[in-house]
Every structure is written in structure tokens, then in C-alpha cells.
Protein backbone atom coordinates (compact mmCIF):
# COMPACT_ATOMS: atom_id res chain seq x y z
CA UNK A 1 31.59 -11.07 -29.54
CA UNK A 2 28.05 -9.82 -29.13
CA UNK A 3 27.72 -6.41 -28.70
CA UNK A 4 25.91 -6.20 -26.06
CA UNK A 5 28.49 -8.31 -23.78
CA UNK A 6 31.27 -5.68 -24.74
CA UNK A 7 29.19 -2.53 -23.54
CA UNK A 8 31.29 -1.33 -20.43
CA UNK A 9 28.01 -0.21 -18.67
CA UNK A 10 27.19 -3.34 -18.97
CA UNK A 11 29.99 -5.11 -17.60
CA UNK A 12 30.06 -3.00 -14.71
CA UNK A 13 26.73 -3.28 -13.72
CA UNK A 14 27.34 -7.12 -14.08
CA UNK A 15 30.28 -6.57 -12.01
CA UNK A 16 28.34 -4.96 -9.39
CA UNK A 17 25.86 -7.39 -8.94
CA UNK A 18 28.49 -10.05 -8.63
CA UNK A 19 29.84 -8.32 -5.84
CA UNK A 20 26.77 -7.25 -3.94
CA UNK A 21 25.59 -11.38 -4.31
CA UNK A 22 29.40 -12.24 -2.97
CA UNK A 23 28.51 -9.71 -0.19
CA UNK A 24 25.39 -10.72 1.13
CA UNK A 25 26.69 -14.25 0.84
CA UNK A 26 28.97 -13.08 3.53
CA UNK A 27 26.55 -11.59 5.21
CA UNK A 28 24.01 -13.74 5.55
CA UNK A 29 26.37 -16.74 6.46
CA UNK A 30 27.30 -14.37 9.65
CA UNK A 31 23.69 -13.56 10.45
CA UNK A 32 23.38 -17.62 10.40
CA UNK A 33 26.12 -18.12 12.40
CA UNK A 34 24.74 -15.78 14.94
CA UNK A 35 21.56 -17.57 14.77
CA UNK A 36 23.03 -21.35 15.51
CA UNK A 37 24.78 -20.18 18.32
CA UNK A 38 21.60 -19.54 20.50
CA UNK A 39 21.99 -15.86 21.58
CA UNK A 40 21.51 -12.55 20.23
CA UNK A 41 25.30 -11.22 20.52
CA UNK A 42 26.37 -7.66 19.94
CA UNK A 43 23.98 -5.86 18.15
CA UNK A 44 26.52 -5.44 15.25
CA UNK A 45 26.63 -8.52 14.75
CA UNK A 46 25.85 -9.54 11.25
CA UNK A 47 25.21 -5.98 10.27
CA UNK A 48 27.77 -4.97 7.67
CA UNK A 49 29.33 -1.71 7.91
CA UNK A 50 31.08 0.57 5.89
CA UNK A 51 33.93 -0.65 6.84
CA UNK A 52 32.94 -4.33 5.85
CA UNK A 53 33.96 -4.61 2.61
CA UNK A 54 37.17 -4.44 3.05
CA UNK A 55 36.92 -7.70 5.43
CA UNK A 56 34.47 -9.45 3.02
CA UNK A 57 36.68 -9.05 0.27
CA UNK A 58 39.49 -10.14 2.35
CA UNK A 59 37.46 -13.20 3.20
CA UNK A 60 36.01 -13.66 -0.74
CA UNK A 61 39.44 -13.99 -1.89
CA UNK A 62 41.07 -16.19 0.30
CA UNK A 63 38.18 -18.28 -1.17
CA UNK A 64 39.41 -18.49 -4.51
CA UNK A 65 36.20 -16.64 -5.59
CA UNK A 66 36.34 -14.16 -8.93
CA UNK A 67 34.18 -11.42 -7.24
CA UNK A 68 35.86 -9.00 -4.98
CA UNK A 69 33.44 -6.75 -2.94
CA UNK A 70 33.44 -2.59 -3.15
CA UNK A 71 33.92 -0.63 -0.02
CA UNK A 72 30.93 1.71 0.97
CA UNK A 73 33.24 4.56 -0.80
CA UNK A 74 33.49 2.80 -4.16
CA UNK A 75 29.48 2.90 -4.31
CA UNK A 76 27.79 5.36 -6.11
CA UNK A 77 25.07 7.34 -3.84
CA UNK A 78 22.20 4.95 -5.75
CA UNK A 79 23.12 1.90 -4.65
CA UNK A 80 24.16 3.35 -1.26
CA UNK A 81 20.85 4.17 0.09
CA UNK A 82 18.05 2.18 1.19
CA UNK A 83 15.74 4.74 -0.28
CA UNK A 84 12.62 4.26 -2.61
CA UNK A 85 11.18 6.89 -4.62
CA UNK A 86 7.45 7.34 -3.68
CA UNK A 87 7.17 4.34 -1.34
CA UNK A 88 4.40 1.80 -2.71
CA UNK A 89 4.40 3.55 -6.04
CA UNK A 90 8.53 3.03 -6.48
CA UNK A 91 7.29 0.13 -8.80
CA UNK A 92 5.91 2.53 -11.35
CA UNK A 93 8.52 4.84 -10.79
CA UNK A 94 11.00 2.41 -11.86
CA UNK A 95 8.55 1.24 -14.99
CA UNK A 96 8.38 4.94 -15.91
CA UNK A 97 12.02 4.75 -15.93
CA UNK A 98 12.64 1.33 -17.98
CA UNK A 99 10.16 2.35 -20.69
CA UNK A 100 11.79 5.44 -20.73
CA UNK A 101 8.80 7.88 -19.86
CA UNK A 102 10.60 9.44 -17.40
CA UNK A 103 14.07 10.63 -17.52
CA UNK A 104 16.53 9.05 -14.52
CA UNK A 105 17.83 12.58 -14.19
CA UNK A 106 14.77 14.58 -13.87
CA UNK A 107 14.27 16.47 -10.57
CA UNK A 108 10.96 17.91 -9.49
CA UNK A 109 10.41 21.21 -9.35
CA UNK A 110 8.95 22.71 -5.89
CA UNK A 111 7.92 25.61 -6.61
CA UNK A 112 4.62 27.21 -5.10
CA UNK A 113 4.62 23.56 -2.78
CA UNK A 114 5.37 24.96 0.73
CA UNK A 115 3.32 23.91 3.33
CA UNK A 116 -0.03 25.28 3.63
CA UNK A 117 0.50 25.86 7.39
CA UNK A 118 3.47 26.08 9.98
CA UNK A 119 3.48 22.85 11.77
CA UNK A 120 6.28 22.51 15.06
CA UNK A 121 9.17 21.94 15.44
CA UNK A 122 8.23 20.06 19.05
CA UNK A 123 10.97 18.89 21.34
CA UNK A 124 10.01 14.66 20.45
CA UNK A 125 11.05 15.61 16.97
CA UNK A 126 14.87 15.41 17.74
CA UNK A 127 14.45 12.07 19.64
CA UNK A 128 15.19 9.51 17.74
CA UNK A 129 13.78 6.87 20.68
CA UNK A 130 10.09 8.93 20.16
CA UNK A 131 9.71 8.80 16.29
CA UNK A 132 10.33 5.95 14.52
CA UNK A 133 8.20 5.63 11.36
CA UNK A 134 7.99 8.95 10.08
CA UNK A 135 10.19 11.77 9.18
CA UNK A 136 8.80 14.73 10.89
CA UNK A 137 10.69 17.04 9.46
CA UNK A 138 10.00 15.70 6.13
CA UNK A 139 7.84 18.60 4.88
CA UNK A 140 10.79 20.99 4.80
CA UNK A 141 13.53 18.66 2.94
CA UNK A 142 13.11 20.69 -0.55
CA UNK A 143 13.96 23.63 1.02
CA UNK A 144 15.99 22.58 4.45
CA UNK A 145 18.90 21.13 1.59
CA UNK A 146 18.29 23.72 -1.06
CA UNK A 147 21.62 23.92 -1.58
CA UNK A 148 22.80 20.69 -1.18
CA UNK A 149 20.03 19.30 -4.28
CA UNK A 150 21.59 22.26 -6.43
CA UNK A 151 25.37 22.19 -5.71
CA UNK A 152 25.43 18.32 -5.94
CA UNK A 153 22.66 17.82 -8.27
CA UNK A 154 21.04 14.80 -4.94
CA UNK A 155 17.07 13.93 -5.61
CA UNK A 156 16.20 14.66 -2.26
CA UNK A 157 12.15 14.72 -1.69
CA UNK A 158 9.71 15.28 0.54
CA UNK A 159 7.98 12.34 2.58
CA UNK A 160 5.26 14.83 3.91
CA UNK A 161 2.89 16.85 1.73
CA UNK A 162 0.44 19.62 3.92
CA UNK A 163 -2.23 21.46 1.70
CA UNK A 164 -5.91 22.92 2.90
CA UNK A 165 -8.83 21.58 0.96
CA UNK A 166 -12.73 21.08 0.76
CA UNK A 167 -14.33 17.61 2.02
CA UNK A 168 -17.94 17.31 0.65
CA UNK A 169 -19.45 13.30 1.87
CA UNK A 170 -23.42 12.80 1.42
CA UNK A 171 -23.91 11.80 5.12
CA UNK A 172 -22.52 14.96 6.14
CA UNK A 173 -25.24 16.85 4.34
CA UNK A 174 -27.78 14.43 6.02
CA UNK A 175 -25.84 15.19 9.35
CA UNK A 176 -26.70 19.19 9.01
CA UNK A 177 -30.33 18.32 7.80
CA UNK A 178 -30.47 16.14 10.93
CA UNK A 179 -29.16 19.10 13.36
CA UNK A 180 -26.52 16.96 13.85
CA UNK A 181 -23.50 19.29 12.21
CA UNK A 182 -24.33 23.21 12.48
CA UNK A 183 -22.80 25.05 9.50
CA UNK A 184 -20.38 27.87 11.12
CA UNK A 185 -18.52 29.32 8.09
CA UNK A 186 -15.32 28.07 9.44
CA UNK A 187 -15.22 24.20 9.84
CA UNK A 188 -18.78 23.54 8.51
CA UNK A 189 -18.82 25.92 5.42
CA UNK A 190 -22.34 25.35 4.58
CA UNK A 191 -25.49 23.65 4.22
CA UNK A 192 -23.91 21.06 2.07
CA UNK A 193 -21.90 19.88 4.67
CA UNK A 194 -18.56 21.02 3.03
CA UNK A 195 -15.84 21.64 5.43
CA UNK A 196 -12.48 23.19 5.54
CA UNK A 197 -9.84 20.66 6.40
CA UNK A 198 -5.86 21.02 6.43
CA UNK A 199 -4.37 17.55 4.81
CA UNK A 200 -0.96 15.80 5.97
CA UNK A 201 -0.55 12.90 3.86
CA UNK A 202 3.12 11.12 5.07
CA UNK A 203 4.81 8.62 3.42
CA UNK A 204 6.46 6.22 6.08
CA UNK A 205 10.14 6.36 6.65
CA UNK A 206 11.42 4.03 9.46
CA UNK A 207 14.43 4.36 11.86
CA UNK A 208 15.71 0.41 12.02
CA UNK A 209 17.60 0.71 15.66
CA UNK A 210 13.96 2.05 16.87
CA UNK A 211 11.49 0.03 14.78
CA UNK A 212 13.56 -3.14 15.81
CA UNK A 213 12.81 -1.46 19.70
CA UNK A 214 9.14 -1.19 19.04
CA UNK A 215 8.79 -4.98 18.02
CA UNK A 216 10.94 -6.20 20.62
CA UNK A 217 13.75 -7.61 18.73
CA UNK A 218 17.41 -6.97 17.60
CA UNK A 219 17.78 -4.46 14.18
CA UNK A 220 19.81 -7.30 13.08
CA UNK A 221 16.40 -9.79 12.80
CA UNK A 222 14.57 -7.28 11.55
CA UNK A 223 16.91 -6.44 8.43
CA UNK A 224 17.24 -9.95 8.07
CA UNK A 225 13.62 -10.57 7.96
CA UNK A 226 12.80 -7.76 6.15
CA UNK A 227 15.42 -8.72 3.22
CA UNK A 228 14.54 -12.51 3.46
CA UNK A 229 10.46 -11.66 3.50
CA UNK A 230 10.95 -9.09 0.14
CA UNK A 231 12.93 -11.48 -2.01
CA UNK A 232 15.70 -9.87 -1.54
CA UNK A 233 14.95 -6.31 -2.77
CA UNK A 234 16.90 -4.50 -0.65
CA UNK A 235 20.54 -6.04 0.16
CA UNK A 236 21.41 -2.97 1.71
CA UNK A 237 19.68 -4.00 4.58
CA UNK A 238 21.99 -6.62 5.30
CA UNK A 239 25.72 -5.42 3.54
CA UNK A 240 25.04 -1.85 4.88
CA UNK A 241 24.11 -1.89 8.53
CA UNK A 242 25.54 1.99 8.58
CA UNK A 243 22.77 3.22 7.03
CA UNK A 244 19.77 3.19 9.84
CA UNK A 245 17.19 4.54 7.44
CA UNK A 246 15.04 2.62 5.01
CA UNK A 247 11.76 3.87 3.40
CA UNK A 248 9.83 0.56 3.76
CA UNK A 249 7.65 0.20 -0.21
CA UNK A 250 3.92 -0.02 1.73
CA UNK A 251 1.31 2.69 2.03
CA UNK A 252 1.65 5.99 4.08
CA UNK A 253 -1.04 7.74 5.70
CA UNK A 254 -3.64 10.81 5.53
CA UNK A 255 -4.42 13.38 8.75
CA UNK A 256 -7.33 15.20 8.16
CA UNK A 257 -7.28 17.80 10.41
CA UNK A 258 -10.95 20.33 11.35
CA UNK A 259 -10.10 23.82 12.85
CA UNK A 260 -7.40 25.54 13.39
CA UNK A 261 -4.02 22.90 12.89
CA UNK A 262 -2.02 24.41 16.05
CA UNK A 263 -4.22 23.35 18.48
CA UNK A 264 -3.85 19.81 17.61
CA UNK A 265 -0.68 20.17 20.07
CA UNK A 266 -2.31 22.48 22.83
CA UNK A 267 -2.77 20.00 25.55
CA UNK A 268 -5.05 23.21 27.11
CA UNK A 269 -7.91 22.19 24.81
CA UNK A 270 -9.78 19.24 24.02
CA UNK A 271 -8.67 16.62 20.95
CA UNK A 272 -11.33 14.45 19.14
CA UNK A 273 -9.12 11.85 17.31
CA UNK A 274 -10.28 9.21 15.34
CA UNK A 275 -7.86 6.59 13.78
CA UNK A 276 -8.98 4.53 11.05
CA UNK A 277 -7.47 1.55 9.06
CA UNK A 278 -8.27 1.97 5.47
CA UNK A 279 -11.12 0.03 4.10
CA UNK A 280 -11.53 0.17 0.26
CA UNK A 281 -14.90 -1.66 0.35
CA UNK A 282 -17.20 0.74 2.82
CA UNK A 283 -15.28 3.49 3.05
CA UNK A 284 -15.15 4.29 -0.67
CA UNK A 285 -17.75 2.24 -2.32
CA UNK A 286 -20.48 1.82 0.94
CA UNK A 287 -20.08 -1.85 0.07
CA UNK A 288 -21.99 -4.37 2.96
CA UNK A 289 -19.42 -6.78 2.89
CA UNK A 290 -17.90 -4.36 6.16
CA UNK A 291 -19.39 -1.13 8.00
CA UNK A 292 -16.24 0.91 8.67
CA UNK A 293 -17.57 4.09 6.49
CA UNK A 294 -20.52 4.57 9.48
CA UNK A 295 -17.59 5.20 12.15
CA UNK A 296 -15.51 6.86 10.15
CA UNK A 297 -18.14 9.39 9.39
CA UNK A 298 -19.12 9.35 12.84
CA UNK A 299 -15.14 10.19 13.77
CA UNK A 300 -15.23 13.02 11.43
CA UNK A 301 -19.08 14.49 12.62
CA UNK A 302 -17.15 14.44 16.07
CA UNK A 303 -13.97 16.04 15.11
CA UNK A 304 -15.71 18.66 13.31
CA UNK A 305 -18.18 19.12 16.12
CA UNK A 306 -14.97 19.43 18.66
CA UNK A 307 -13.35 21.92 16.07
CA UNK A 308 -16.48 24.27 16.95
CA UNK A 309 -16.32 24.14 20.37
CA UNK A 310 -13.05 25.25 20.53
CA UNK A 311 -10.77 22.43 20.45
CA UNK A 312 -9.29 20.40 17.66
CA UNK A 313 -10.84 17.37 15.53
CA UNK A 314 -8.21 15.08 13.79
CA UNK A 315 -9.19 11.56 11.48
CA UNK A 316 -5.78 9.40 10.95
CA UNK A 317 -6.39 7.09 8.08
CA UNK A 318 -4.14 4.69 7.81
CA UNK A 319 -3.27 2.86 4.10
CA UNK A 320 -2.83 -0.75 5.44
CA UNK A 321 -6.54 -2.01 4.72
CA UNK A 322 -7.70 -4.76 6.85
CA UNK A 323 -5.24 -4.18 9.42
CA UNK A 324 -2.26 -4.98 7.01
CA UNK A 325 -3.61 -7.96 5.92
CA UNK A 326 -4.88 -6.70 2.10
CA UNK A 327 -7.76 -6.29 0.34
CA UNK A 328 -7.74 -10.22 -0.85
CA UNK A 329 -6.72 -11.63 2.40
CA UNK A 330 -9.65 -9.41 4.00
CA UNK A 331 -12.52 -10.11 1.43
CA UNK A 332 -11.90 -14.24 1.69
CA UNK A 333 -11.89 -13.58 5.71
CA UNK A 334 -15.23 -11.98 5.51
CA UNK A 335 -16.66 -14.22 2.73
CA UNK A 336 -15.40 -17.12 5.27
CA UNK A 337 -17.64 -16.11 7.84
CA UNK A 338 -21.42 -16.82 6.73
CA UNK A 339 -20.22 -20.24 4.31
CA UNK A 340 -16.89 -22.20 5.33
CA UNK A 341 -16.85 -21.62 9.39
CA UNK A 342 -19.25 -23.62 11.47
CA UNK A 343 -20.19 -21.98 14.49
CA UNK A 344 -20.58 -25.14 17.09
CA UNK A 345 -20.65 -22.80 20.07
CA UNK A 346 -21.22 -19.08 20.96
CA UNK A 347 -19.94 -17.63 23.79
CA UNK A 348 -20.22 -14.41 25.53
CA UNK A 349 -18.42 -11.88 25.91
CA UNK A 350 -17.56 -11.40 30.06
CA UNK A 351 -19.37 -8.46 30.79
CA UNK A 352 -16.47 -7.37 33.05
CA UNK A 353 -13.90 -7.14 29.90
CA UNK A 354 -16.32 -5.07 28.89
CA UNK A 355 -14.09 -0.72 29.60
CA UNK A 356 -17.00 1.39 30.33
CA UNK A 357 -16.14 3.68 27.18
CA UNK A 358 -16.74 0.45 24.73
CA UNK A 359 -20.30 0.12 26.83
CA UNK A 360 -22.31 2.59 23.75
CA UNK A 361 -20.69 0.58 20.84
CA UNK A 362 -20.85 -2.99 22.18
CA UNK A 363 -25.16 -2.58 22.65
CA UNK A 364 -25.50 -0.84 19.81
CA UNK A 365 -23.81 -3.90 18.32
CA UNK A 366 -25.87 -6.19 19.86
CA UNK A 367 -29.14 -4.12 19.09
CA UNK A 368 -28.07 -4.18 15.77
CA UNK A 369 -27.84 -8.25 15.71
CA UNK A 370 -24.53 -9.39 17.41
CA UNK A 371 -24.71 -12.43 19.50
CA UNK A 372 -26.07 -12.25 22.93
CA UNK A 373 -27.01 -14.63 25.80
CA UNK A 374 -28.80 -11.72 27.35
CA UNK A 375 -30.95 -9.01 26.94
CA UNK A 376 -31.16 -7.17 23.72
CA UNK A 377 -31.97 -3.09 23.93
CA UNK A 378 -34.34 -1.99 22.35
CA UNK A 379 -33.71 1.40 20.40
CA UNK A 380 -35.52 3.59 23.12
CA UNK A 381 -33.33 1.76 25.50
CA UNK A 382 -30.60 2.29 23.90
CA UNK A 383 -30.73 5.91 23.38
CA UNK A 384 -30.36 5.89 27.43
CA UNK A 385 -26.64 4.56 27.02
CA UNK A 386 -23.93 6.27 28.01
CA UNK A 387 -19.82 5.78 28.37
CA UNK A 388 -17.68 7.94 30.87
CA UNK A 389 -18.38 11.74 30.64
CA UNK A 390 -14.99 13.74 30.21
CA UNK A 391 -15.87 15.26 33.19
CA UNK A 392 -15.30 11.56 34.99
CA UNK A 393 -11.94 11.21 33.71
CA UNK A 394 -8.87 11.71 36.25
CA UNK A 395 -6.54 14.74 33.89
């Protein structure tokens, strides 16, 4: 006999996945099931629980089939968690792993990585119908389960890094040559245009019962879909619907926050929020091919300027570029538009669709060579237009 066939690691592990694929066999045939019969059901439907194996082995073996299926309690804490180390970079973790680079047992240290500033706790945190894609409190976990990670040896990490650092971006030096940003020592360190900025960069981490909410649908589509969609990467999603937690493998996001980081929950002061969609092409490399690096800069000139006056500036940046649809999908889109579409009509825009606080971007659009059946501004004209004044908003 090979050797290799005789290893008992092996054999287990080969016993394992023989009983996961007899599982979401199950599984999935119920979710079918479901399906055919026209209605939506009881939201446990089709959602595996702990207790599940018991019946699916029940159900396996009355089938004459070899595998018989674990219960939840006969799983090791791996393979019971729908949990990915470092979200979109869980690929290389794993490739670390295999090439043996990293150690499977090693556990970060976290020492001198507490949070550069107190943010919260807030009410919405412990509402699990207001959060749904984040972990709020995921800042603290290295120290909230201290002991847990050290009694039980569990690789528990942090989805949520805070630190304070320096941003230094050439238009923001042109911005204080222009008398646009006034250096203050505080935001706007300097002549440079440096300024002080307090970073949140979250890695997502998605309650299913309230995710499914947001979209609309039933948590049992959505594991379904979410299994069917990945290849099946995650069977947990549809043999373990006890588990309601699942760190989804796509990117996170950044908050760069100007001034001082409590205000950005003072509803007493004024917020200047700007919430941008990643875009590798302006934003980093000031390629044409888009011009979303002009508004972010403008979003951060803002912020900072609002920082200054006493309130609080924030810039979201989100890392789904091209509104989720990828950096390939995006750059055949865009090299679509000038060669492959033919334009056979243009038609405008109703001015009346038109909210009076899109009135400054959409002219300075068309001044700067968007279609129009009307009349184009000229840039003195332009400088004339104005959207609602905060002063004209109902508070």
C-alpha cells in the first residue's frame, strides 16, 4: 500500500470531505425542494443546523451511502467557522501556509497595537438590525478575549485597525499656494499641505439574517447564492445555518478622518463626508481613462476645511473599484465608450431630475464638455453657480 494512502491524517481529512460533500448534498437537495415548491417557507428552511447532522446522517444511511455526516460537536473549531483570515488576502494566507512560510499555529502578537484613539461604544452598536457589514467592536477583540486566545490557545483577530498618520498629496500643496487650504498646525500642518489624519481601515464582516434584510431576500437565498456564486468555498454556508457570521473574502474599507475623531458623532457640529469607491486608475496613478482623483481631493480640501471650522471632515474609501465591478470589467467599460458604442441619439437630461445640490457639478460637467441641448456656461458664468446653502436646509 502506498504510503501516503495509510497516513491517518490523511484518511481523516478524506473522511471529512466525504462527509461535508454527503452533507451539502443534503442540503442543497432541500434548498431545491424549497425552491420548486414556489414559496419562500420558514426561514429555516434549508439552513442546516447544528442539530442537522444527526438527521442527514439518518437520511445518508438509509441511502445505502458509505459517508455518514459529523454533528456540529464532532467538528473541530476550523472547519466550524465561516471565518477567513485577512479577508481578500486569505488566499495568500493559505499559500503562506501550504509552502510552509508560515506556521498554522502562529498567533500574532498585539503588543503596542491599541487603538490610537477611543472610539464609542454608541447605542446602534448592540443592534444587530443597524449594523450589518462590519464588526464595530472589532478594534477591541485582542484584548476584549484576552483570556479566552490564551486559555484556549483561539486565533481570534481584529477586523478594525485605528492608527494617526501624515497625508502629504501634490494638489494639496497647490491647494495652500492657491489660498485654498490655510495651514493651522492642527489639521493642515504646514505649507506642504501635510495633514494630521486618524485612519480606520475595517475589514468587512457581515451578519447573514441582516445582510439577507438589506437585499430584500431570505438568508436562505443568500447562503445559497453566495456558496453556488464562490464555487463552493464555503459549505458552511449551507450545512451550518447556526452560525450567522461569515467574513465575506472581498476588500474592506479606509476612513480618513481630519480633526478631532469624537466629533464625527456630535450631531451639535457640522460633518463634511465624502464617500468614494476606489479607483486604481486616477486615484493612484492620475490616469485619464477616469477623473475620480479631482473629487476625491476636492472631498478631502472640504473635510479638512470643515475640521478648521470646528466641525469634523471624514473621506470613506471604499475597496470595491468601479462600483464592484473590477478593475477589468471597468477599464473594457470605459474603453467601450469612444470605439464599440454608437451613439444614434443623445438625449437630455430633464432639467427637473436635476436636486438643486447636483446643480454645481452637473454645469461644471457640461462646461467641461458633457452633452447638452442647451446653453453651455461659460467659466465666468459658472463661477456664479450655486447649490442649497446649509442655512436653506430644514434641521
Amino acid at each position: 500500500m502506498d504510503p501516503a494512502t495509510s497516513d491517518p491524517l490523511l484518511l481523516d481529512s478524506l473522511r471529512q470531505i466525504q462527509q461535508t460533500q454527503a452533507q451539502l448534498l443534503h442540503a442543497v437537495q432541500s434548498l431545491t425542494e424549497r425552491s420548486d415548491l414556489g414559496g419562500p417557507g420558514p426561514a429555516t428552511t434549508g439552513l442546516p443546523t447544528s442539530d442537522s447532522g444527526s438527521r442527514t446522517e439518518e437520511a445518508t444511511e438509509n441511502e445505502g451511502s458509505a459517508a455518514s455526516l459529523p454533528v456540529s460537536g464532532s467538528r473541530t473549531g476550523f472547519t466550524s467557522r465561516i471565518v477567513l483570515t485577512g479577508g481578500s488576502y486569505s488566499i495568500y494566507y493559505a499559500l503562506a501556509v501550504a509552502s510552509k512560510e508560515l506556521d498554522i499555529d502562529h498567533r500574532p502578537d498585539f503588543t503596542n497595537t491599541e487603538p490610537a484613539t477611543q472610539i464609542g461604544p454608541f447605542k446602534q452598536w448592540g443592534d444587530s438590525h443597524k449594523i450589518v457589514a462590519m464588526d464595530p467592536w472589532g478594534h477591541l477583540t485582542p484584548w476584549t478575549f484576552k483570556s479566552i486566545i490564551e486559555q484556549e490557545n483561539v486565533d481570534l483577530r481584529p477586523t478594525i485597525a485605528i492608527t494617526k498618520a501624515h497625508m502629504k498629496l501634490p494638489e494639496l500643496e497647490e491647494s495652500v499656494k492657491a489660498g485654498r487650504l490655510v495651514p493651522d498646525g492642527k489639521v493642515c500642518l504646514n505649507n506642504l499641505g501635510e495633514l494630521a489624519v486618524t485612519k480606520f481601515a475595517v475589514e468587512p464582516v457581515w451578519y447573514l439574517p441582516g445582510v439577507a434584510a438589506r437585499f430584500g431576500i431570505d438568508e436562505a437565498t443568500l447562503r445559497r447564492s453566495l456558496f453556488e456564486h464562490t464555487g463552493g468555498s464555503y459549505p458552511e454556508l449551507i450545512t451550518r445555518g447556526d452560525i450567522k457570521v461569515f467574513l465575506p473574502p472581498i476588500g474592506g474599507l479606509t476612513v480618513y478622518c481630519f480633526g478631532d475623531p469624537e466629533k464625527m458623532s456630535d450631531e451639535n457640529v457640522r460633518l463634511s463626508l465624502r464617500i468614494h469607491d476606489e479607483c486604481n486608475g486616477s486615484d493612484v496613478f492620475g490616469s485619464d481613462i477616469c477623473t475620480c482623483r479631482p473629487y476625491l481631493i476636492f472631498g478631502i480640501e472640504e473635510a479638512v476645511k470643515e475640521a478648521q471650522n470646528g466641525g469634523s471632515g471624514v473621506v470613506i474609501y471604499f475597496r470595491k473599484e468601479g462600483r464592484a465591478l473590477g478593475e477589468v470589467t471597468k477599464s473594457r467599460v470605459a474603453e467601450a465608450y469612444p470605439t464599440s458604442i454608437p451613439i444614434l441619439e443623445r438625449v437630455e437630461l430633464p432639467e427637473e431630475l436635476i436636486p438643486a445640490d447636483s446643480r454645481v457639478e452637473i454645469d461644471a460637467k457640461i462646461t467641461a464638455g458633457y452633452f447638452t441641448a442647451g446653453k453651455r456656461l461659460t467659466a465666468e458664468e459658472l463661477q456664479s453657480v450655486q447649490g442649497r446653502m446649509w442655512e436653506d436646509i430644514d434641521h
